[in-house]
N, C-alpha and C. Protein backbone atom coordinates (compact mmCIF):
# COMPACT_ATOMS: atom_id res chain seq x y z
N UNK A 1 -18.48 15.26 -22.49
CA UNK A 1 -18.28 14.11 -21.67
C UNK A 1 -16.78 13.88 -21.55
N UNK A 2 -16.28 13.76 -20.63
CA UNK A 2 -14.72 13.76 -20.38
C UNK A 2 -14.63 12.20 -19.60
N UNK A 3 -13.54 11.91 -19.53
CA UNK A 3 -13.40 10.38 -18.80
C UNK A 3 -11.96 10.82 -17.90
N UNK A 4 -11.55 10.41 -16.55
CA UNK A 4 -10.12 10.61 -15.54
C UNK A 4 -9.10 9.48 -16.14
N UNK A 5 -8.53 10.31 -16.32
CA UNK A 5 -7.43 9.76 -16.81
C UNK A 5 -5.97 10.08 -15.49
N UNK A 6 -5.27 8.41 -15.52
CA UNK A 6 -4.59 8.65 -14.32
C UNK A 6 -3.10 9.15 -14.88
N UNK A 7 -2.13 10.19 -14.49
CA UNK A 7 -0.74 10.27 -14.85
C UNK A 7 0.04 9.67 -13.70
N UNK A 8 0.67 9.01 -13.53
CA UNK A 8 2.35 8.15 -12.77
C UNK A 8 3.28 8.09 -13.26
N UNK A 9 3.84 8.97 -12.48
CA UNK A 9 5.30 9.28 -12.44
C UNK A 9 6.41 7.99 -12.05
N UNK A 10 6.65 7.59 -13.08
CA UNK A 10 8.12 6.78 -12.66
C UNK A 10 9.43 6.64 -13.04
N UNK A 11 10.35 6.26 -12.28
CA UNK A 11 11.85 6.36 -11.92
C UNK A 11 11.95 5.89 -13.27
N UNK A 12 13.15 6.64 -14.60
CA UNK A 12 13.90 5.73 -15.52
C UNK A 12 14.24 4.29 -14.82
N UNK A 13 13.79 3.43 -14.39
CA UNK A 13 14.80 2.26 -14.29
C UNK A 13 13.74 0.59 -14.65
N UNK A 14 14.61 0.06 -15.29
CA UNK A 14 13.92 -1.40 -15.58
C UNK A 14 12.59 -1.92 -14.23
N UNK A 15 11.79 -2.30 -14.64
CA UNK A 15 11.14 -2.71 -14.03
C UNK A 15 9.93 -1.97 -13.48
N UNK A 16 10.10 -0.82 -13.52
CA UNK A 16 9.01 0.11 -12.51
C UNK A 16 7.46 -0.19 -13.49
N UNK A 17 7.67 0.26 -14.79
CA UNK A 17 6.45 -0.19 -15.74
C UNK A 17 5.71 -1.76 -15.40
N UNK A 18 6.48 -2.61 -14.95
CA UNK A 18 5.75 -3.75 -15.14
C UNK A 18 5.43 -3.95 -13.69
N UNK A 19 6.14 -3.08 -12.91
CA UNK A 19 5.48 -2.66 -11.53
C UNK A 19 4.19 -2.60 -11.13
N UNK A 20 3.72 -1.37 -11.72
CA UNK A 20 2.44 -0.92 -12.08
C UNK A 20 1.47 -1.67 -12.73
N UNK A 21 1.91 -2.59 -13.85
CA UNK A 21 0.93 -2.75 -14.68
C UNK A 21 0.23 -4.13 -13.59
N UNK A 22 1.66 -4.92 -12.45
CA UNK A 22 1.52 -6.06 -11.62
C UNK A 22 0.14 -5.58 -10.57
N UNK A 23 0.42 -4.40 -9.93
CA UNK A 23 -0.19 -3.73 -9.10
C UNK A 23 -1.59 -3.56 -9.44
N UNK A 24 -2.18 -3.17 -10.49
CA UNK A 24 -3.12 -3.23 -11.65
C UNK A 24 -3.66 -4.22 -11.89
N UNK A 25 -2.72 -5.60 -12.42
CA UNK A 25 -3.53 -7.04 -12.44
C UNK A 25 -4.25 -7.01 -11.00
N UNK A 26 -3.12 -7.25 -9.71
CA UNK A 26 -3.63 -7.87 -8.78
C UNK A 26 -4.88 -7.31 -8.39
N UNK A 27 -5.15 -6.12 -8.74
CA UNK A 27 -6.40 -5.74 -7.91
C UNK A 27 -7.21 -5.49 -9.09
N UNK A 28 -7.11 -6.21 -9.94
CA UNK A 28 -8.43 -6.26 -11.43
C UNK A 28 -8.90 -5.29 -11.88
N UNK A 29 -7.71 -4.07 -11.72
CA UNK A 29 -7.96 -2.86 -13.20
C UNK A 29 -7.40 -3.07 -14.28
N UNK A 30 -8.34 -2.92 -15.22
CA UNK A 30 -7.78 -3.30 -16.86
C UNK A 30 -7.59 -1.60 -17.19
N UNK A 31 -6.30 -1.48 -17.86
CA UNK A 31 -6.31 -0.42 -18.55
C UNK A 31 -6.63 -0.46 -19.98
N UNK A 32 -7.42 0.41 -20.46
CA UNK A 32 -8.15 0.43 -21.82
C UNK A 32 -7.03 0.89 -22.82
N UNK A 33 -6.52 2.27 -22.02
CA UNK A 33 -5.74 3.07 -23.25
C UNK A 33 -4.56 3.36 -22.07
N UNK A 34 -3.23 4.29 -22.92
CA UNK A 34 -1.77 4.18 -22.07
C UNK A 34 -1.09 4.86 -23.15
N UNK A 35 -0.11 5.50 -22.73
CA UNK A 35 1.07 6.31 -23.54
C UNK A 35 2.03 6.53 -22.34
N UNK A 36 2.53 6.19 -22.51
CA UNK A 36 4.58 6.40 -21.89
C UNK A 36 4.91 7.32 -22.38
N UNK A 37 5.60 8.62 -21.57
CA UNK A 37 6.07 9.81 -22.11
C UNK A 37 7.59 9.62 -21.53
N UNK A 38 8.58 9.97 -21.94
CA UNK A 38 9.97 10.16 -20.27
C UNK A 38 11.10 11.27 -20.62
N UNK A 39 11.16 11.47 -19.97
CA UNK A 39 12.76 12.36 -19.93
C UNK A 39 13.86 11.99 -19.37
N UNK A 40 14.86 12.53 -19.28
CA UNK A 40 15.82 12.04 -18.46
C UNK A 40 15.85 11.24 -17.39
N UNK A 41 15.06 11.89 -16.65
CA UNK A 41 14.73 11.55 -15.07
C UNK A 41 13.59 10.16 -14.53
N UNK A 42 12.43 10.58 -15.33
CA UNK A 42 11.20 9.92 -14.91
C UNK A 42 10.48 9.96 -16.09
N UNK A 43 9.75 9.07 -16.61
CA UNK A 43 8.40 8.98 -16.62
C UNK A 43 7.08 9.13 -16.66
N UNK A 44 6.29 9.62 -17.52
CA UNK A 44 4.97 9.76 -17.30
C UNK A 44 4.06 8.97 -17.58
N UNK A 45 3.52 8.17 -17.19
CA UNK A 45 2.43 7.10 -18.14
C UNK A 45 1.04 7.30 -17.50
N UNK A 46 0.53 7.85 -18.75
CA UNK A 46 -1.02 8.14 -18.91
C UNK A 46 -1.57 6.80 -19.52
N UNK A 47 -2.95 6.91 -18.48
CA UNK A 47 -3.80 5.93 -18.90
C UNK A 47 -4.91 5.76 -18.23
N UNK A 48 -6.02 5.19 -19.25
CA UNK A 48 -7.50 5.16 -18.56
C UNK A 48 -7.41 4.05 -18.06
N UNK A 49 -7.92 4.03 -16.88
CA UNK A 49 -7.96 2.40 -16.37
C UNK A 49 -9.83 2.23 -15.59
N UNK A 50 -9.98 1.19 -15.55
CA UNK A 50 -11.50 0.82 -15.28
C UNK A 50 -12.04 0.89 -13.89
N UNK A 51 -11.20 1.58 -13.25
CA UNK A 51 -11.28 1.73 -11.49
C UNK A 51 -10.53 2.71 -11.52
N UNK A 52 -10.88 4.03 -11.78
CA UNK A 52 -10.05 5.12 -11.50
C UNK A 52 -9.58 5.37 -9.71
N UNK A 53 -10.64 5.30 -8.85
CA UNK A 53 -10.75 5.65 -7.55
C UNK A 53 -9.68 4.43 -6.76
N UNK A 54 -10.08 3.05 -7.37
CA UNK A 54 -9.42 2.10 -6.61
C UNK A 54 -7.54 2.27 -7.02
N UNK A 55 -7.45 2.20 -8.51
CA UNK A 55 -6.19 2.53 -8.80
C UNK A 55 -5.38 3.40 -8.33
N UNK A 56 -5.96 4.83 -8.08
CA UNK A 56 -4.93 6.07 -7.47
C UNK A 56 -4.73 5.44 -6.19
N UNK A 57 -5.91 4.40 -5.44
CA UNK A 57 -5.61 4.49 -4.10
C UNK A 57 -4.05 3.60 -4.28
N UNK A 58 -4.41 2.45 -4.34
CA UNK A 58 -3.31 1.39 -4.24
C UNK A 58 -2.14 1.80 -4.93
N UNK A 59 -2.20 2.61 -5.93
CA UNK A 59 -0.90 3.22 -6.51
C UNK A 59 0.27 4.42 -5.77
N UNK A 60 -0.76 4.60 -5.14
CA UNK A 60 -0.26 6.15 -4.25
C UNK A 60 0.14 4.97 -2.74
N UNK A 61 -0.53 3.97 -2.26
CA UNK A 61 -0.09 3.32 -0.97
C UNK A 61 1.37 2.52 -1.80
N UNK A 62 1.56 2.23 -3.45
CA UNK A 62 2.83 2.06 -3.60
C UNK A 62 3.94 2.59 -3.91
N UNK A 63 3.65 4.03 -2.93
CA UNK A 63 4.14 5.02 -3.25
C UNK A 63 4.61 5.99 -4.69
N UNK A 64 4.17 5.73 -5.99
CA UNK A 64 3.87 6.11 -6.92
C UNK A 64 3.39 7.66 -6.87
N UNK A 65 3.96 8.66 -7.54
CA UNK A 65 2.91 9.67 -7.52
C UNK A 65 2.26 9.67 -8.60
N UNK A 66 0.95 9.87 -8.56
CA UNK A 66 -0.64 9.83 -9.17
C UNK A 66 -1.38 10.82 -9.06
N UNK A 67 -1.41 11.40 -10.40
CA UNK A 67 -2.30 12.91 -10.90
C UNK A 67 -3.46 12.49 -11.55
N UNK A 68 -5.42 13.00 -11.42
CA UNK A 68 -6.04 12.45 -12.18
C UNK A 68 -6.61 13.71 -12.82
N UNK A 69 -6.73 13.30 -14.01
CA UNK A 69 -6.69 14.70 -15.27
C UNK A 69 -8.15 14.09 -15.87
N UNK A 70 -8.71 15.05 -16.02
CA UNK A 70 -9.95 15.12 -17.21
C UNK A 70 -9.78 15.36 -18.91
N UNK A 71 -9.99 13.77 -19.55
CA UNK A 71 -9.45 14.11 -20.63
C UNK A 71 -10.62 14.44 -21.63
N UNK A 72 -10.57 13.95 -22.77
CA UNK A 72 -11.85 13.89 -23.71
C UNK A 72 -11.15 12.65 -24.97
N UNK A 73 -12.25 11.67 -25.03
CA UNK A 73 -11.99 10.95 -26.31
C UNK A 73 -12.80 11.13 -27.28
N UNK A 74 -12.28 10.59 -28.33
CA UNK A 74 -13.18 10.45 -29.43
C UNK A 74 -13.26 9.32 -30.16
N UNK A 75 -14.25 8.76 -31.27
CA UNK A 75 -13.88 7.99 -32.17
C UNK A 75 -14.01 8.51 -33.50
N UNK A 76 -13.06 8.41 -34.59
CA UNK A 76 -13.47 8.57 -35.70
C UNK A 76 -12.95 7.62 -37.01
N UNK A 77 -13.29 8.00 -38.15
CA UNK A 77 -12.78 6.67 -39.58
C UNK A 77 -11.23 6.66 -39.68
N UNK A 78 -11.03 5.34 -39.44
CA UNK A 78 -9.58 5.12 -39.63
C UNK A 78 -9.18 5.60 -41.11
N UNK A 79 -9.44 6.85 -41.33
CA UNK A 79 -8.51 7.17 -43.03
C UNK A 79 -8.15 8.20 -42.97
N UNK A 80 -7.22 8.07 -43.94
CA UNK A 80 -5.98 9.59 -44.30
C UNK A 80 -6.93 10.73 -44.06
N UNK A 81 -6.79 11.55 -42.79
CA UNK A 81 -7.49 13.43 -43.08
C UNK A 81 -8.36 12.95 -42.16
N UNK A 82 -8.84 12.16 -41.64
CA UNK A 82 -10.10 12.47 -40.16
C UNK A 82 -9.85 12.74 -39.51
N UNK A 83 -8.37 12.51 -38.89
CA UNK A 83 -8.10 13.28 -37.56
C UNK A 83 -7.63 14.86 -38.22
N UNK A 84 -7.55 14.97 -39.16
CA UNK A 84 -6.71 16.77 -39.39
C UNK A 84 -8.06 17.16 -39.68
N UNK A 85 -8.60 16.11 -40.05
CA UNK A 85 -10.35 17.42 -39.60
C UNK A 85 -10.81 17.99 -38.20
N UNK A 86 -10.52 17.16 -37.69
CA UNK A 86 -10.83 17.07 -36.30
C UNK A 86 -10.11 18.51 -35.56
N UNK A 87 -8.88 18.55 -35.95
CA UNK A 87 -7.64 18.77 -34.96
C UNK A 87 -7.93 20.29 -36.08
N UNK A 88 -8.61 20.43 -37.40
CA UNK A 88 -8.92 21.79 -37.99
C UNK A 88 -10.01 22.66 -37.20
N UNK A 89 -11.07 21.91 -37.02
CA UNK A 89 -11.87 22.14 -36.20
C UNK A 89 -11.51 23.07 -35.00
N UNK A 90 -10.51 22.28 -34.53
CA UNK A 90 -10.40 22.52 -32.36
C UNK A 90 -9.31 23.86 -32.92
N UNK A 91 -8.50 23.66 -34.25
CA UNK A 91 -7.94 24.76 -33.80
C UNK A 91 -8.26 26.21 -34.09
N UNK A 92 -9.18 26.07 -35.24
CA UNK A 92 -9.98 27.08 -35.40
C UNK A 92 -10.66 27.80 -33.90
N UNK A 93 -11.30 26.98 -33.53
CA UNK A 93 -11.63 27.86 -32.50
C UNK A 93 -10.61 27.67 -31.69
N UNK A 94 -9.48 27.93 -31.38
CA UNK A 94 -8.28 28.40 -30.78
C UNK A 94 -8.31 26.99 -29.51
N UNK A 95 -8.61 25.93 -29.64
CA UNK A 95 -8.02 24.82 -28.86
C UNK A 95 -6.95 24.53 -28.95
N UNK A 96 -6.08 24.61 -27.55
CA UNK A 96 -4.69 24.07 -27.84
C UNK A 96 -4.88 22.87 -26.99
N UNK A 97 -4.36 21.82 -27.78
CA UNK A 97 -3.87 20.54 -26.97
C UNK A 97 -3.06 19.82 -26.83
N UNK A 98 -2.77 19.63 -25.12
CA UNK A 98 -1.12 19.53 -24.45
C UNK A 98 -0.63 18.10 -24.98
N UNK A 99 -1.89 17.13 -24.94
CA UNK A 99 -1.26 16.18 -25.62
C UNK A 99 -2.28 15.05 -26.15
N UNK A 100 -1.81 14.07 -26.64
CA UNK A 100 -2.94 13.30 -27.22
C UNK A 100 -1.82 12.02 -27.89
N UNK A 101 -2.58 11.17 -27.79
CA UNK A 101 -2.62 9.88 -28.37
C UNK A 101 -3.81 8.90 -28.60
N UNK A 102 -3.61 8.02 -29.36
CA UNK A 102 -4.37 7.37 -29.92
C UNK A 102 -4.53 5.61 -29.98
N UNK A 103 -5.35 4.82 -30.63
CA UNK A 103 -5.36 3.63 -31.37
C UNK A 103 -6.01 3.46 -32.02
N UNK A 104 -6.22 2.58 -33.16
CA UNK A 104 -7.17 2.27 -34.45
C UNK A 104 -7.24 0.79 -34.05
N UNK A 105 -8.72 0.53 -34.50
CA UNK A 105 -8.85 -1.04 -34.58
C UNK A 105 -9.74 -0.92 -35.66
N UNK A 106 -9.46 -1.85 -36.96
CA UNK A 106 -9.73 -2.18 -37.94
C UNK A 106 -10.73 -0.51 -38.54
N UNK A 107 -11.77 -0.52 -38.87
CA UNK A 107 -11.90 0.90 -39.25
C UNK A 107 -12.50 1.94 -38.73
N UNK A 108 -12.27 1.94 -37.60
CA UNK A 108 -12.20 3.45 -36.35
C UNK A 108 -10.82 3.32 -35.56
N UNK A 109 -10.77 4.73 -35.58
CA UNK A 109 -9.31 5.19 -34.59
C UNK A 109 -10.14 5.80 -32.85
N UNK A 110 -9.76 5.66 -32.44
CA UNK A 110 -9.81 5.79 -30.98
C UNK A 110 -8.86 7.18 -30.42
N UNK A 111 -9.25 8.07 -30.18
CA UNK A 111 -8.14 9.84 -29.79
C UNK A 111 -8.59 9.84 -28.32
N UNK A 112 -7.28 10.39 -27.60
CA UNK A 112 -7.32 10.66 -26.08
C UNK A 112 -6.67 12.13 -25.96
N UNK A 113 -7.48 13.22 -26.16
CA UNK A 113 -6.79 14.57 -25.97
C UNK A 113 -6.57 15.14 -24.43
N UNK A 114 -6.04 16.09 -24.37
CA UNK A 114 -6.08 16.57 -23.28
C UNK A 114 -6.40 17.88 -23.56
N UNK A 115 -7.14 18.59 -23.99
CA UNK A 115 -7.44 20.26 -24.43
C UNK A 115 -7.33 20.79 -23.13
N UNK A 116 -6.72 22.53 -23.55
CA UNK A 116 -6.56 23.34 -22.31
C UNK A 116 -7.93 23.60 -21.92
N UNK A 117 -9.17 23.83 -23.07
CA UNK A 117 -10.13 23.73 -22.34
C UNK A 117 -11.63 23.29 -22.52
N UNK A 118 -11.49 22.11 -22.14
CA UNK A 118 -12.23 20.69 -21.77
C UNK A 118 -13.80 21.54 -22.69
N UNK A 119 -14.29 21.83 -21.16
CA UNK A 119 -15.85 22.02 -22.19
C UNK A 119 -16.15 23.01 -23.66
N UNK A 120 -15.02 23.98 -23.96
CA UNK A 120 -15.39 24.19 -25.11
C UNK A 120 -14.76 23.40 -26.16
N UNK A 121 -13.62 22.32 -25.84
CA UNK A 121 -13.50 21.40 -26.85
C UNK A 121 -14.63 20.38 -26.79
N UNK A 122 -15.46 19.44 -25.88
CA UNK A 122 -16.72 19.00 -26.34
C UNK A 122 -17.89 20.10 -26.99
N UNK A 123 -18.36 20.86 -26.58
CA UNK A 123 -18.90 21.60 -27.13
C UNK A 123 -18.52 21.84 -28.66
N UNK A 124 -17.28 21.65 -29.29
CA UNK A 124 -17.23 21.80 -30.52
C UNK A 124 -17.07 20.58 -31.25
N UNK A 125 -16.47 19.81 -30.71
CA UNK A 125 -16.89 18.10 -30.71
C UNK A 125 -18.37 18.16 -31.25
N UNK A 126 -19.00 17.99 -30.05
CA UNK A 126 -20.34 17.62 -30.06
C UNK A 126 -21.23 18.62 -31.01
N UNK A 127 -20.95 19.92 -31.76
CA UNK A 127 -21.56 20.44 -33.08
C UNK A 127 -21.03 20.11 -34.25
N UNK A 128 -20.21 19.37 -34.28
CA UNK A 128 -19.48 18.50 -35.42
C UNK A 128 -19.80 16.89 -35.21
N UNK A 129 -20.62 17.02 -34.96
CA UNK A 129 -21.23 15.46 -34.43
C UNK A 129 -20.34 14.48 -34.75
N UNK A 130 -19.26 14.89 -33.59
CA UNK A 130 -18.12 14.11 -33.24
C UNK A 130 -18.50 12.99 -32.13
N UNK A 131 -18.01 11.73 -32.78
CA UNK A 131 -18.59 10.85 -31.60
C UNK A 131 -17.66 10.66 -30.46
N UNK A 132 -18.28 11.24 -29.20
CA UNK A 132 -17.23 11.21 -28.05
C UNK A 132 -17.67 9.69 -27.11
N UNK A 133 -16.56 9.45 -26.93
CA UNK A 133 -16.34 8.28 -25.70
C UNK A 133 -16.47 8.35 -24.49
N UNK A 134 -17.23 7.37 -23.90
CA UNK A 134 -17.24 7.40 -22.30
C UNK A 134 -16.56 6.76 -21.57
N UNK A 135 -16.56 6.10 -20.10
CA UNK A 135 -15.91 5.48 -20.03
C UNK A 135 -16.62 4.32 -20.44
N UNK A 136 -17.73 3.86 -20.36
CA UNK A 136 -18.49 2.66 -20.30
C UNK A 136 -17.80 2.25 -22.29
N UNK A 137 -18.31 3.05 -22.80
CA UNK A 137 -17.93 3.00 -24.22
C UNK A 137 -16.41 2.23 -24.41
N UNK A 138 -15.60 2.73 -23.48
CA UNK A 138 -13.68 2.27 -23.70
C UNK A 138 -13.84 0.87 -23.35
N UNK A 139 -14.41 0.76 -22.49
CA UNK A 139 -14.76 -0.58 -21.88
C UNK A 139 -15.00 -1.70 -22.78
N UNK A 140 -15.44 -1.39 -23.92
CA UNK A 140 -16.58 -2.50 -24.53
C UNK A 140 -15.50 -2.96 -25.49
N UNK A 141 -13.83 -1.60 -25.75
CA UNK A 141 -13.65 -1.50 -27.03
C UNK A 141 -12.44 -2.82 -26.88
């Protein structure tokens, strides 16, 4: 089960982040999860938001560029070594993943990977009766 996850590209400069997030209120997408990446230049901010279809539109009419990627989440026990189980797992069978972030709320952590490749990382997920996230699931959290 994978969930779209949106990437936007924006300019280093004050303000563009709270740009987006304005653009977002007004038209009543909540984003669940988010990571800010940047370089010199620009920007990357990944994030699930609750209107994938409506968001790229209005983001892309504010001229924003907007990539939507298939990610995979998970949940597992907020304690020392669950995620290096996890991440032992995927790499055993030779999963590489480009990137990932996370959150914990009280005792589950919440993972947003991006594996190079999607269905045999659920597939090994899901024989490690790894509990994967949907979107309906991010929603609730």
């Amino acid at each position: 089960m994978t969930i779209k996850q949106l990437s936007v590209f924006i300019e280093n400069k004050t303000g563009r982040i709270n740009e987006v997030t304005k653009i977002l209120a007004a038209n009543n997408i909540n984003m669940t999860a988010f990571s800010l990446a940047e370089n010199a230049e620009f920007g990357i901010l990944r994030m699930v938001v609750s209107n994938v279809d409506l968001a790229v539109k209005i983001l892309k009419e504010a001229r924003f560029g907007v990539n939507v990627t298939d990610v995979v989440c998970f949940t597992l026990s907020n304690v020392p070594g669950a995620l290096s189980t996890i991440l032992d797992l995927l790499s055993k069978e030779q999963i590489f993943i480009e990137y990932m972030y996370a959150f914990s709320q009280g005792e589950t952590a919440n993972v947003v990977i991006r594996p190079t490749d999607v269905d045999r990382c659920i597939d090994i997920l899901t024989e490690n009766k790894t509990e994967l996230l949907s979107k309906a699931n991010l929603s609730q959290i």
